[in-house]
C-alpha atoms as a PDB file:
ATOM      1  CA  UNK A   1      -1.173  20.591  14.767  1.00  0.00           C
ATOM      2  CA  UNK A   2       0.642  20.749  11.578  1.00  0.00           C
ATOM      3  CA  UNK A   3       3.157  18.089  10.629  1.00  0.00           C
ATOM      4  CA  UNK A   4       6.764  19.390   9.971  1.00  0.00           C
ATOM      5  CA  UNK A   5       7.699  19.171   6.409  1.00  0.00           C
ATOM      6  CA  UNK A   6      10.579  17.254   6.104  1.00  0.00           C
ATOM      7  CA  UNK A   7      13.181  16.076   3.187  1.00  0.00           C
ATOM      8  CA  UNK A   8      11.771  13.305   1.453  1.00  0.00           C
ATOM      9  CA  UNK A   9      12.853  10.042   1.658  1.00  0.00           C
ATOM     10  CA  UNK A  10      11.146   8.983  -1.812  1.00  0.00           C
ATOM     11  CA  UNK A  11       9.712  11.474  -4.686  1.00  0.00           C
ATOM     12  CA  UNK A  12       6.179  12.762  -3.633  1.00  0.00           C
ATOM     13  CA  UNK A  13       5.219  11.962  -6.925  1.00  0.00           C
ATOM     14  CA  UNK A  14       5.154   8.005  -6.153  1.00  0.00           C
ATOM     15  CA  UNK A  15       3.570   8.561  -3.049  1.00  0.00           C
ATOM     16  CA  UNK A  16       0.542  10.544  -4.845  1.00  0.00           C
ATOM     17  CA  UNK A  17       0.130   7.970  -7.930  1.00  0.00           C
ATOM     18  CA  UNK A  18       0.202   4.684  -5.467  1.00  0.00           C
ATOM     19  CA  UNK A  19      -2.508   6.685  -3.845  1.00  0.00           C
ATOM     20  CA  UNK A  20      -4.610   7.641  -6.804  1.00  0.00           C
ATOM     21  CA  UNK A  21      -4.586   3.881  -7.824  1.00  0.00           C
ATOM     22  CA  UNK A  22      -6.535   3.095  -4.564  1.00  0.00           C
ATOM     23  CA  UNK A  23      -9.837   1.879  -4.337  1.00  0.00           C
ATOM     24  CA  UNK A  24     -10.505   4.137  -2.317  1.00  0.00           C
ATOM     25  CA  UNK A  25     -10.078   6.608  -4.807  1.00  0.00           C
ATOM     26  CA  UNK A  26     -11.013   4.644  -7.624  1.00  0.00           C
ATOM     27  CA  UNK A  27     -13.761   6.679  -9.664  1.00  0.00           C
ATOM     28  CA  UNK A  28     -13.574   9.775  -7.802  1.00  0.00           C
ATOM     29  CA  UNK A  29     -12.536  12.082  -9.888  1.00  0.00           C
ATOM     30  CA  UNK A  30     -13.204  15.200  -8.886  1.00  0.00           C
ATOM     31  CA  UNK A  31     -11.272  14.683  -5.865  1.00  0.00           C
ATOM     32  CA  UNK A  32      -8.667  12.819  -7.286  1.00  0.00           C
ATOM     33  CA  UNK A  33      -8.325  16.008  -9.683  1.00  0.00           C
ATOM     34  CA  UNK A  34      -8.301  18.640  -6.736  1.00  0.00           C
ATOM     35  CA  UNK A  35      -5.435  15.929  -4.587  1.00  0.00           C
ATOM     36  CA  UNK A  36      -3.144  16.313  -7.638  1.00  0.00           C
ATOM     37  CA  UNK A  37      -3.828  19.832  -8.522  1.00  0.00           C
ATOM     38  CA  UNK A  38      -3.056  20.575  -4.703  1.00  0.00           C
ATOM     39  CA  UNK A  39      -0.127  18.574  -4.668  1.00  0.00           C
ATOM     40  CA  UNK A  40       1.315  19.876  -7.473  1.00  0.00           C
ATOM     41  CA  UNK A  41       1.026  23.294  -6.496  1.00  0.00           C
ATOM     42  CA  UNK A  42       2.701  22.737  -3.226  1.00  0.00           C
ATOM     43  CA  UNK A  43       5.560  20.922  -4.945  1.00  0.00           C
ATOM     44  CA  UNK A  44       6.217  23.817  -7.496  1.00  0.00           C
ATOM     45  CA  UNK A  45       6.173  26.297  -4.709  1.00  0.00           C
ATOM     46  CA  UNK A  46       3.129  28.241  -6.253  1.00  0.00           C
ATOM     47  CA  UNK A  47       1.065  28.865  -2.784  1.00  0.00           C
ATOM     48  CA  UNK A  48      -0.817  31.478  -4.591  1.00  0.00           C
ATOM     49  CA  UNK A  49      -2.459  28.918  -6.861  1.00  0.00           C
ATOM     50  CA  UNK A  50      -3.476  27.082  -3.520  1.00  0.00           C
ATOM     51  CA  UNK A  51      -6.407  29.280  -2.006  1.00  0.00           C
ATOM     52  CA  UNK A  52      -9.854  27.586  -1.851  1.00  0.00           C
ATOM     53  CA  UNK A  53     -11.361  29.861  -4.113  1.00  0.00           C
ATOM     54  CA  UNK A  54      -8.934  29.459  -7.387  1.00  0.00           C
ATOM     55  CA  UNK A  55      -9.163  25.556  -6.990  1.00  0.00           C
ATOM     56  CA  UNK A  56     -12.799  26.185  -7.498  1.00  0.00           C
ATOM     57  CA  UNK A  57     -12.605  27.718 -10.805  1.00  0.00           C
ATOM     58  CA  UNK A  58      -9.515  25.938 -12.196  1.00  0.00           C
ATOM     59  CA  UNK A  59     -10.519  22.327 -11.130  1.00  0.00           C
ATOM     60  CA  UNK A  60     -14.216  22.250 -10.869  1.00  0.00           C
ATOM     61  CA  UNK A  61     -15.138  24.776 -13.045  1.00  0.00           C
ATOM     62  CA  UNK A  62     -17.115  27.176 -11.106  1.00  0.00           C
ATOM     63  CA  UNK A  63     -17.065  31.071 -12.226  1.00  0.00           C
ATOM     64  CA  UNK A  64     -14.314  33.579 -10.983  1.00  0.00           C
ATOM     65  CA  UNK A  65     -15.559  35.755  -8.531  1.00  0.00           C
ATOM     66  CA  UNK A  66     -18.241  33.006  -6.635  1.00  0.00           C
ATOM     67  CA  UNK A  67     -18.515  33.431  -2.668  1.00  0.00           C
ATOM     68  CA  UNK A  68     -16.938  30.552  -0.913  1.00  0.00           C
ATOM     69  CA  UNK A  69     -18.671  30.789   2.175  1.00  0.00           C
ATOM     70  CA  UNK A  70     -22.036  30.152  -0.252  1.00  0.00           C
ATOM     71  CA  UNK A  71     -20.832  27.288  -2.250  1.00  0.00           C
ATOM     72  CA  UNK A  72     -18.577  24.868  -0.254  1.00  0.00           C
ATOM     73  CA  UNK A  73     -18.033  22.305  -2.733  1.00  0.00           C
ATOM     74  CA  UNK A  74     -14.202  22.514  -2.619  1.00  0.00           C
ATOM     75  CA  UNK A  75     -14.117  22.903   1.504  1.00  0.00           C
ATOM     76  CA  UNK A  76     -16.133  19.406   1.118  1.00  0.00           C
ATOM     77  CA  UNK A  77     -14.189  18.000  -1.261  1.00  0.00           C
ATOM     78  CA  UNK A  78     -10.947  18.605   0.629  1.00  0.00           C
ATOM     79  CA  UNK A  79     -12.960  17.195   3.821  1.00  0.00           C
ATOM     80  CA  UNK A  80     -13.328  14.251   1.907  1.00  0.00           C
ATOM     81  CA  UNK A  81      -9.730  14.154   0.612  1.00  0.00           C
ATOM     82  CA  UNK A  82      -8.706  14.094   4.023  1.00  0.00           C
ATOM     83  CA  UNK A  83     -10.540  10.932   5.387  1.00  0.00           C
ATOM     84  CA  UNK A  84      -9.534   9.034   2.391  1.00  0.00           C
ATOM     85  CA  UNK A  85      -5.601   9.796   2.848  1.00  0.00           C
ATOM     86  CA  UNK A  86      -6.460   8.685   7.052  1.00  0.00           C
ATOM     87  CA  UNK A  87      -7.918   5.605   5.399  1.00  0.00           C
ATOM     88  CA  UNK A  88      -5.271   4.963   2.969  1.00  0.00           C
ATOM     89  CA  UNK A  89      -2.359   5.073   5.229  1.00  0.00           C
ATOM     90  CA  UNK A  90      -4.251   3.120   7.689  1.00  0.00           C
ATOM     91  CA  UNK A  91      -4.644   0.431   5.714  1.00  0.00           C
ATOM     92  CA  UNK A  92      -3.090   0.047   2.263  1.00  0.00           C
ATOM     93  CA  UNK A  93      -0.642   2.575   2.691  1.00  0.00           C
ATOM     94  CA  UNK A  94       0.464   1.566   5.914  1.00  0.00           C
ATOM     95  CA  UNK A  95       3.754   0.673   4.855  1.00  0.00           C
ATOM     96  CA  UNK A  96       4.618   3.815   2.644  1.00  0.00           C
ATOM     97  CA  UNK A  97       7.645   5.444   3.948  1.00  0.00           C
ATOM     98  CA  UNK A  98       5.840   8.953   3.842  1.00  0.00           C
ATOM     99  CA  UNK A  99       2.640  10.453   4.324  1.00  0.00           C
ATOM    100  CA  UNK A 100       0.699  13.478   3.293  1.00  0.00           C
ATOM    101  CA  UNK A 101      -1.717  15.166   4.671  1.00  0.00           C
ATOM    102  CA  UNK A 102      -3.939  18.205   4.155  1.00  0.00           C
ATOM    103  CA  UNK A 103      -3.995  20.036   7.688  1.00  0.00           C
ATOM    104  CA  UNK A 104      -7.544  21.454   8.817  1.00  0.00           C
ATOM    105  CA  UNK A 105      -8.692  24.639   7.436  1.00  0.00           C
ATOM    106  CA  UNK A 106      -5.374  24.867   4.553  1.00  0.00           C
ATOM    107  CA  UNK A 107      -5.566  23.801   0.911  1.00  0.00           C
ATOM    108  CA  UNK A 108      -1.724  22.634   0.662  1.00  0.00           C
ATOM    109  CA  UNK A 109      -0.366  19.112   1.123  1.00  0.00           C
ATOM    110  CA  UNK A 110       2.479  18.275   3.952  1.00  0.00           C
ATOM    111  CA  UNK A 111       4.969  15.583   2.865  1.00  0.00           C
ATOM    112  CA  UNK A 112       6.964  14.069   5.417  1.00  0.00           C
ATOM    113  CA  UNK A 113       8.665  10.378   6.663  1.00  0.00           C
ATOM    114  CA  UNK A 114       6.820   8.079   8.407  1.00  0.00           C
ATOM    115  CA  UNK A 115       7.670   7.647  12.078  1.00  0.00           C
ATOM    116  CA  UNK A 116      10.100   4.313  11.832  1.00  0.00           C
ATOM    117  CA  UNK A 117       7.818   2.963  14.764  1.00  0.00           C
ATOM    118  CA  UNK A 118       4.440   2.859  12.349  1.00  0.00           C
ATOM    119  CA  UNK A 119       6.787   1.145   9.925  1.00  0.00           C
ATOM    120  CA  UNK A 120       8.006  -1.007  12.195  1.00  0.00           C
ATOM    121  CA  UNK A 121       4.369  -2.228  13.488  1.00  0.00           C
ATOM    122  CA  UNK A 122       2.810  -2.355   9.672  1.00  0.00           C
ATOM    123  CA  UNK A 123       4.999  -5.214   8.774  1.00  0.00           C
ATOM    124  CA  UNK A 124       2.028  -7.749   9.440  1.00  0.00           C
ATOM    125  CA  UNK A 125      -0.283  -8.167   6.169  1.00  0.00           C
ATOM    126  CA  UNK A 126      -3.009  -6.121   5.727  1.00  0.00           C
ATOM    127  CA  UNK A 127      -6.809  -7.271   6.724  1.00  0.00           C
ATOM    128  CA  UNK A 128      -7.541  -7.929   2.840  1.00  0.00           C
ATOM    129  CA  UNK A 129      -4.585 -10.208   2.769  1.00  0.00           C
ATOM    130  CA  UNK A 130      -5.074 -11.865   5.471  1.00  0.00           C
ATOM    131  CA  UNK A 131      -8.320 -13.086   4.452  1.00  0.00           C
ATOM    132  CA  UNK A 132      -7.496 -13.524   1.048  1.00  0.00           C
ATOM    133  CA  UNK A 133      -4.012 -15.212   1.233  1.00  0.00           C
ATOM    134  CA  UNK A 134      -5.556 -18.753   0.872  1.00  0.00           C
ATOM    135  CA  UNK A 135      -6.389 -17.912  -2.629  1.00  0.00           C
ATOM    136  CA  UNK A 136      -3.305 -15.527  -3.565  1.00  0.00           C
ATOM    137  CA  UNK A 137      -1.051 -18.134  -1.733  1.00  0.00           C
ATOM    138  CA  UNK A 138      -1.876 -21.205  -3.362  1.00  0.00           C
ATOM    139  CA  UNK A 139      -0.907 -23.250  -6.305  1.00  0.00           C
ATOM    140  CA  UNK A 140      -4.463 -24.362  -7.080  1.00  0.00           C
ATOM    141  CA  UNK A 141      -6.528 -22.337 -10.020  1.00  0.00           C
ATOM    142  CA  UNK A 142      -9.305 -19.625  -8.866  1.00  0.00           C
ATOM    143  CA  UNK A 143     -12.435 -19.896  -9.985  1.00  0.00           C
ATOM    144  CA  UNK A 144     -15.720 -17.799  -8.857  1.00  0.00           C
ATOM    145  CA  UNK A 145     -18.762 -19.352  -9.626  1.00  0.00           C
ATOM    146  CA  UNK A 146     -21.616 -17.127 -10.355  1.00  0.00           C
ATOM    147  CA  UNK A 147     -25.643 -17.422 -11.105  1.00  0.00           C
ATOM    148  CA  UNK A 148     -26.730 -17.559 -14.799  1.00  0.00           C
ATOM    149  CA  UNK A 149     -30.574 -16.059 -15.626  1.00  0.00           C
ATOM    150  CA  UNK A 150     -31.994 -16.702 -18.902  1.00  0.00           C
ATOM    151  CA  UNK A 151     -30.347 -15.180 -21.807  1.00  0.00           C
ATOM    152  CA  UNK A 152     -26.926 -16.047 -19.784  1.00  0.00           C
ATOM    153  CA  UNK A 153     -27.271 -12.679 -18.482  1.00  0.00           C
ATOM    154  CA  UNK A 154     -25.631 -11.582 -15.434  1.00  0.00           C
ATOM    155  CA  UNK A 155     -27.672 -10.137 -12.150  1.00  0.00           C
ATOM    156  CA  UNK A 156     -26.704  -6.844 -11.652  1.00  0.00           C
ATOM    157  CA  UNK A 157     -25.623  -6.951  -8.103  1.00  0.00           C
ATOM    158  CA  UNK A 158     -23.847 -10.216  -8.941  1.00  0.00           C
ATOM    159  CA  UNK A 159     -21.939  -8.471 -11.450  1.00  0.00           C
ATOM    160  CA  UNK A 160     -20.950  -5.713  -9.209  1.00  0.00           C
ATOM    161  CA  UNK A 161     -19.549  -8.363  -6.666  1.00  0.00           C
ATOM    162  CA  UNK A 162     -17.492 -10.267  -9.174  1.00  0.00           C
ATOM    163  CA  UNK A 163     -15.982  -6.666 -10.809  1.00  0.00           C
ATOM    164  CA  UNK A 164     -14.889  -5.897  -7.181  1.00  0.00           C
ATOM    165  CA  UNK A 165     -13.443  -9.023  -5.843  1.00  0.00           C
ATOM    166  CA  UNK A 166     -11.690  -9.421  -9.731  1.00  0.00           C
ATOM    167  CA  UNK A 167     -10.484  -6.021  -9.649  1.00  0.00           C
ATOM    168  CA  UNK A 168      -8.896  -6.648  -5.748  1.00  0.00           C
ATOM    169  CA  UNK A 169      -7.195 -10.170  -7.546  1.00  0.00           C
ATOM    170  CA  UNK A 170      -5.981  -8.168  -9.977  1.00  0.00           C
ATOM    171  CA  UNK A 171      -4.108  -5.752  -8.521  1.00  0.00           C
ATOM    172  CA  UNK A 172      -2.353  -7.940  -6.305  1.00  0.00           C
ATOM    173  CA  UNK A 173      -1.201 -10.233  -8.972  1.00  0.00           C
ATOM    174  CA  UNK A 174      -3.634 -13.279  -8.371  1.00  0.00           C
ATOM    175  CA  UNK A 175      -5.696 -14.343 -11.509  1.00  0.00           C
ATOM    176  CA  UNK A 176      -8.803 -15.428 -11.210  1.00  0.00           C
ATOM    177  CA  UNK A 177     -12.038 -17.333 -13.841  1.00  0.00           C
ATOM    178  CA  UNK A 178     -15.476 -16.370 -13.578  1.00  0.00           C
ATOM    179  CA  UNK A 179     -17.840 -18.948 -14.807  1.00  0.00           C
ATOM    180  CA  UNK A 180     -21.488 -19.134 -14.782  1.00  0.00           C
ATOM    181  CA  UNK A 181     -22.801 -22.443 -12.100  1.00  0.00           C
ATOM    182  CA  UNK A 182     -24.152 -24.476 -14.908  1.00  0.00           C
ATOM    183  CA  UNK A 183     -20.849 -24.867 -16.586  1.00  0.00           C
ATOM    184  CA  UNK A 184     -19.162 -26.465 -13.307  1.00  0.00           C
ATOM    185  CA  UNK A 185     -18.266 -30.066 -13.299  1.00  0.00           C
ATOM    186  CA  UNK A 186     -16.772 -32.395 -10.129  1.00  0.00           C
ATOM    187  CA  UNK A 187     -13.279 -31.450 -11.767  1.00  0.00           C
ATOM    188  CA  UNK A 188     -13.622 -27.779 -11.320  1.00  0.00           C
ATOM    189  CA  UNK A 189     -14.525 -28.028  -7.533  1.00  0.00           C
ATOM    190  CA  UNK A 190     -10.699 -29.046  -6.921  1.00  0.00           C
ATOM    191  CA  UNK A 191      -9.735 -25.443  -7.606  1.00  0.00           C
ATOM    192  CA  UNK A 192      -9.916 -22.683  -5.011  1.00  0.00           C
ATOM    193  CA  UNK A 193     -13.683 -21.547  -5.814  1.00  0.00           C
ATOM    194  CA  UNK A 194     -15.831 -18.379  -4.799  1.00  0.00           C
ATOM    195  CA  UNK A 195     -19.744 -18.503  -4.561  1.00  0.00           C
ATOM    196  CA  UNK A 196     -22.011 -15.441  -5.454  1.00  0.00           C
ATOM    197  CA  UNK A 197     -25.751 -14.754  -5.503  1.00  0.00           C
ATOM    198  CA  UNK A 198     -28.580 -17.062  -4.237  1.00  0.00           C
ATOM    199  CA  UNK A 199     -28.873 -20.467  -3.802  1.00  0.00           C
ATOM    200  CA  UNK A 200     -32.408 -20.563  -6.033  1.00  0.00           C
ATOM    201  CA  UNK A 201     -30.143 -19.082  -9.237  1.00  0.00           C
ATOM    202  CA  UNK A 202     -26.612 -20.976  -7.991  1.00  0.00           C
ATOM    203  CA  UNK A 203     -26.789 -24.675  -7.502  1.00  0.00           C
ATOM    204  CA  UNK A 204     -22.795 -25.162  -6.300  1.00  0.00           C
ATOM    205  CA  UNK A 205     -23.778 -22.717  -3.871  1.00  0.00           C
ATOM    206  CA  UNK A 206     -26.956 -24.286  -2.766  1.00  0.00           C
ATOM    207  CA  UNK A 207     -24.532 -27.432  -2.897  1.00  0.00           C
ATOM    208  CA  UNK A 208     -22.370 -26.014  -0.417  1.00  0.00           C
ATOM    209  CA  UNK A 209     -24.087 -24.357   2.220  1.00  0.00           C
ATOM    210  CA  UNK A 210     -25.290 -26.388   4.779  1.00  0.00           C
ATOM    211  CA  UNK A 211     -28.558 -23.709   5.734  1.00  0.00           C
ATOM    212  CA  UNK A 212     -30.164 -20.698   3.999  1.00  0.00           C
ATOM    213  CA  UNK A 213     -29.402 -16.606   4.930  1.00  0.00           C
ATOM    214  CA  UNK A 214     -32.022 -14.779   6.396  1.00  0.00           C
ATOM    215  CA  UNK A 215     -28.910 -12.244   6.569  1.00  0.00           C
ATOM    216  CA  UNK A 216     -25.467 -11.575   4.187  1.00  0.00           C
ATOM    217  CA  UNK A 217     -23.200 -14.012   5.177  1.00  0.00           C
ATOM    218  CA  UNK A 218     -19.588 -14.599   3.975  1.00  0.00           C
ATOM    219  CA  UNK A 219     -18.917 -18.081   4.863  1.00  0.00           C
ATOM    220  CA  UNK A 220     -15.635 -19.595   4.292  1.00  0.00           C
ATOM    221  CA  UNK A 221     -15.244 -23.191   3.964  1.00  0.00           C
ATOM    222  CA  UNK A 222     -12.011 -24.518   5.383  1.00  0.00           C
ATOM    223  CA  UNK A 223     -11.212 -27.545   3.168  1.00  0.00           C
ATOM    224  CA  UNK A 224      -9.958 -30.968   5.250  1.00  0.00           C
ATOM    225  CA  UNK A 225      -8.230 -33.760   5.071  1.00  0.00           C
ATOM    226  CA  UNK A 226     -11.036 -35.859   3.478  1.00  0.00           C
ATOM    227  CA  UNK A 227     -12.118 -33.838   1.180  1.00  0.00           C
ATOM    228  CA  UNK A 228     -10.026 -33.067  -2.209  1.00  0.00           C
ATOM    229  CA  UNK A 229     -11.130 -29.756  -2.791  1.00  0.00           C
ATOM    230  CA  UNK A 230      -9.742 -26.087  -2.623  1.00  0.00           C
ATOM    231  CA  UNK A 231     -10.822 -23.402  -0.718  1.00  0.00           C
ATOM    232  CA  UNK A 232     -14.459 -21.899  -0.885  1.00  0.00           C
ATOM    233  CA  UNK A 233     -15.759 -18.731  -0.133  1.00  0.00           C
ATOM    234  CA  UNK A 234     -19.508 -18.249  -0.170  1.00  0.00           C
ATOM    235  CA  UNK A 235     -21.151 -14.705  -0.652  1.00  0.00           C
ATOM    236  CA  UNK A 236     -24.972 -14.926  -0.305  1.00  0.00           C
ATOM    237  CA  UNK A 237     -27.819 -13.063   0.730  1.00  0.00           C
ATOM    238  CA  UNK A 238     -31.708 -12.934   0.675  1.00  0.00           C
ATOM    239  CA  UNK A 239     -31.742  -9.640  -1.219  1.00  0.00           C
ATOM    240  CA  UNK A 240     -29.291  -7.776  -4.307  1.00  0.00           C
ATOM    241  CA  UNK A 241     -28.627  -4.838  -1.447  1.00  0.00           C
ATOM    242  CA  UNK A 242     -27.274  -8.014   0.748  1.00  0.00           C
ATOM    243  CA  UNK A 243     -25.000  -8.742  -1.655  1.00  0.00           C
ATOM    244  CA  UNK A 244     -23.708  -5.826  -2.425  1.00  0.00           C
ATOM    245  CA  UNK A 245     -22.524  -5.481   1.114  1.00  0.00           C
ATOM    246  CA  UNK A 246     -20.976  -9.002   1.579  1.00  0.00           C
ATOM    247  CA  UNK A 247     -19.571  -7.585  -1.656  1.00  0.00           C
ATOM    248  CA  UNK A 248     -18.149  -4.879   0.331  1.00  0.00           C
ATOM    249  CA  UNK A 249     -17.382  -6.697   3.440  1.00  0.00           C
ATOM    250  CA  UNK A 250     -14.626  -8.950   1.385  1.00  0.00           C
ATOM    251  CA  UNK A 251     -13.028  -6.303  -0.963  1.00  0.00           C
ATOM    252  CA  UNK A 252     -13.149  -2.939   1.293  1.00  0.00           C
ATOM    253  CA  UNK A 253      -9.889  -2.987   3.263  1.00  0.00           C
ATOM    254  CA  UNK A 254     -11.560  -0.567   5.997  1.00  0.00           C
ATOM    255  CA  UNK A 255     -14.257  -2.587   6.347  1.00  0.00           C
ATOM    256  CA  UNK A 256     -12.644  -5.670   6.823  1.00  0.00           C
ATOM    257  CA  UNK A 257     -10.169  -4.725   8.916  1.00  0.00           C
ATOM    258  CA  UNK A 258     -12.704  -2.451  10.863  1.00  0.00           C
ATOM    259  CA  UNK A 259     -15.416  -5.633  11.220  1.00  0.00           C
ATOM    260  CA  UNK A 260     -18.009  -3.513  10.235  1.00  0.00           C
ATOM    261  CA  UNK A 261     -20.222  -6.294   9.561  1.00  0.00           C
ATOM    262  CA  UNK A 262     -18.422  -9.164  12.369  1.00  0.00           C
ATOM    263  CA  UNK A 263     -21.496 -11.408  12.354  1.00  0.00           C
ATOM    264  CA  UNK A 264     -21.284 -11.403   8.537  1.00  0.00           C
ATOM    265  CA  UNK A 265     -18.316 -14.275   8.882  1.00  0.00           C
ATOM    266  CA  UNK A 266     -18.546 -17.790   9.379  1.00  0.00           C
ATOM    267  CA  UNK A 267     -15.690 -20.754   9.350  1.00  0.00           C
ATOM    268  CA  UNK A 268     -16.595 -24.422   8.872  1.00  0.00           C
ATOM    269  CA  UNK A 269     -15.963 -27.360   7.474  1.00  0.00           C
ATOM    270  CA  UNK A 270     -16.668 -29.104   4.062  1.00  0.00           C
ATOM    271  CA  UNK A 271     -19.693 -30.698   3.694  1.00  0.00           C
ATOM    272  CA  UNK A 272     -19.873 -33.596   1.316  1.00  0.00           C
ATOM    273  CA  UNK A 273     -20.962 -32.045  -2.023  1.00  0.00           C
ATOM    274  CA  UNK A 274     -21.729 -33.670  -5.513  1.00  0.00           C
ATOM    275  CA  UNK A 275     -20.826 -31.612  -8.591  1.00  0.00           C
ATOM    276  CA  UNK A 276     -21.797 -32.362 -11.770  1.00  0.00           C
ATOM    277  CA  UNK A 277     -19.670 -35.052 -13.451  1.00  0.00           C
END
């Protein structure tokens, strides 16, 4: 059913550049490119511009004249467009006060208010800050704490984790240090820490967990009243395609909010740990 198109209650424009800053569109361009060119058709009235066929050629390129039914790279792209706006207002964009969408089988974008009563139940946080808010709450320094190989190089999938969950800090205003594990001394465990890699390449890691992974786990450790430390958050797993989905599991609002991964998780308490002094 298509949504009725009503007067906007903030410039479409906004709307479409809070949504093209999303991760979920992050480094998509092609369908970032064919989302603006569609909205920006729609908005300047030029339906003509809109028909699947002439977004092929002026957006991705392909030759005048090509058969639509044999290449469906725009029909796919659109496809695509469409789950990530579901996503987006889902989550992140839960508390825009309008949505677009692309109805099934068109190529123009619908603008219209959000029903007062999705407002009214998105004024919770979202699952990202809920599980983040210890860190983007709290007075106390963040610091994530990551493996060091010889050369001080970086393992890949360690560096992938530490670009996502610095990018997701970032963008909501939270700063955040990323050292290597041999430059961490007893002072540096009272700030707010998080633990990446393996516990054979990250000894404040190893120092922290109380058992190995024979899975990815994302363990936080809630801190208590005996212990003077900040809050820790432990990423590990046996292999780098492990990682890269505890990676996932903490800086993916959909997934997190979805429990994808709901044995992933674990809460417990500090265990006594000795840092280097």
């Amino acid at each position: 059913m298509r949504p009725a198109q009503t007067a906007p209650a903030e410039d479409p424009r906004r709307i479409v550049e809070r949504i093209l800053l999303s991760p979920l569109f992050h480094g998509e361009e092609e369908i970032s490119e064919i989302l603006l060119y569609i909205c920006y058709y729609t908005q300047s009235g030029n339906l003509d511009a809109l028909r699947e066929h002439d977004i092929g050629v002026a957006v991705l390129g392909l030759e005048p004249g090509y058969d639509v039914r044999e290449n469906t790279a725009v029909a796919d792209a659109v496809d695509k467009i469409r789950e990530r706006l579901k996503l987006y207002f889902a989550n992140e964009g839960r508390r825009e006060p309008m949505r677009l969408t692309i109805p099934k089988g068109e190529f123009r974008a619908f603008f219209f208010e959000t029903d007062p009563r999705e407002l009214a139940a998105a004024d919770g946080p979202t699952a990202l800050e809920r599980f983040w808010a210890p860190y983007w709450r709290s007075k106390n320094s963040n610091l994530l704490v990551h493996s060091e190989l010889p050369g001080e190089t970086l393992p890949i999938s360690e560096a992938y984790a530490a670009t996502r969950i610095a990018v997701l800090f970032a963008e909501h205003g939270s700063g955040l240090q990323m050292r290597p594990a041999s430059s961490i001394t007893n002072a540096d465990l009272k700030a707010n820490l998080i633990l990446i890699g393996s516990p054979a390449t990250n000894r404040v890691l190893k120092a922290f967990l109380l058992e190995g992974a024979e899975d990815p786990v994302v363990e936080r450790l809630a801190p208590n009243a005996e212990t003077p430390h900040g809050v820790v958050t432990a990423l590990t797993a046996p292999t780098p395609e492990g990682l890269l989905q505890a990676a996932e599991f903490t800086a993916t609002e959909e997934v997190l909010a979805e429990h994808e991964y709901p044995s992933m998780f674990r809460l417990r308490l500090y265990p006594k740990v000795q840092g280097k002094s």
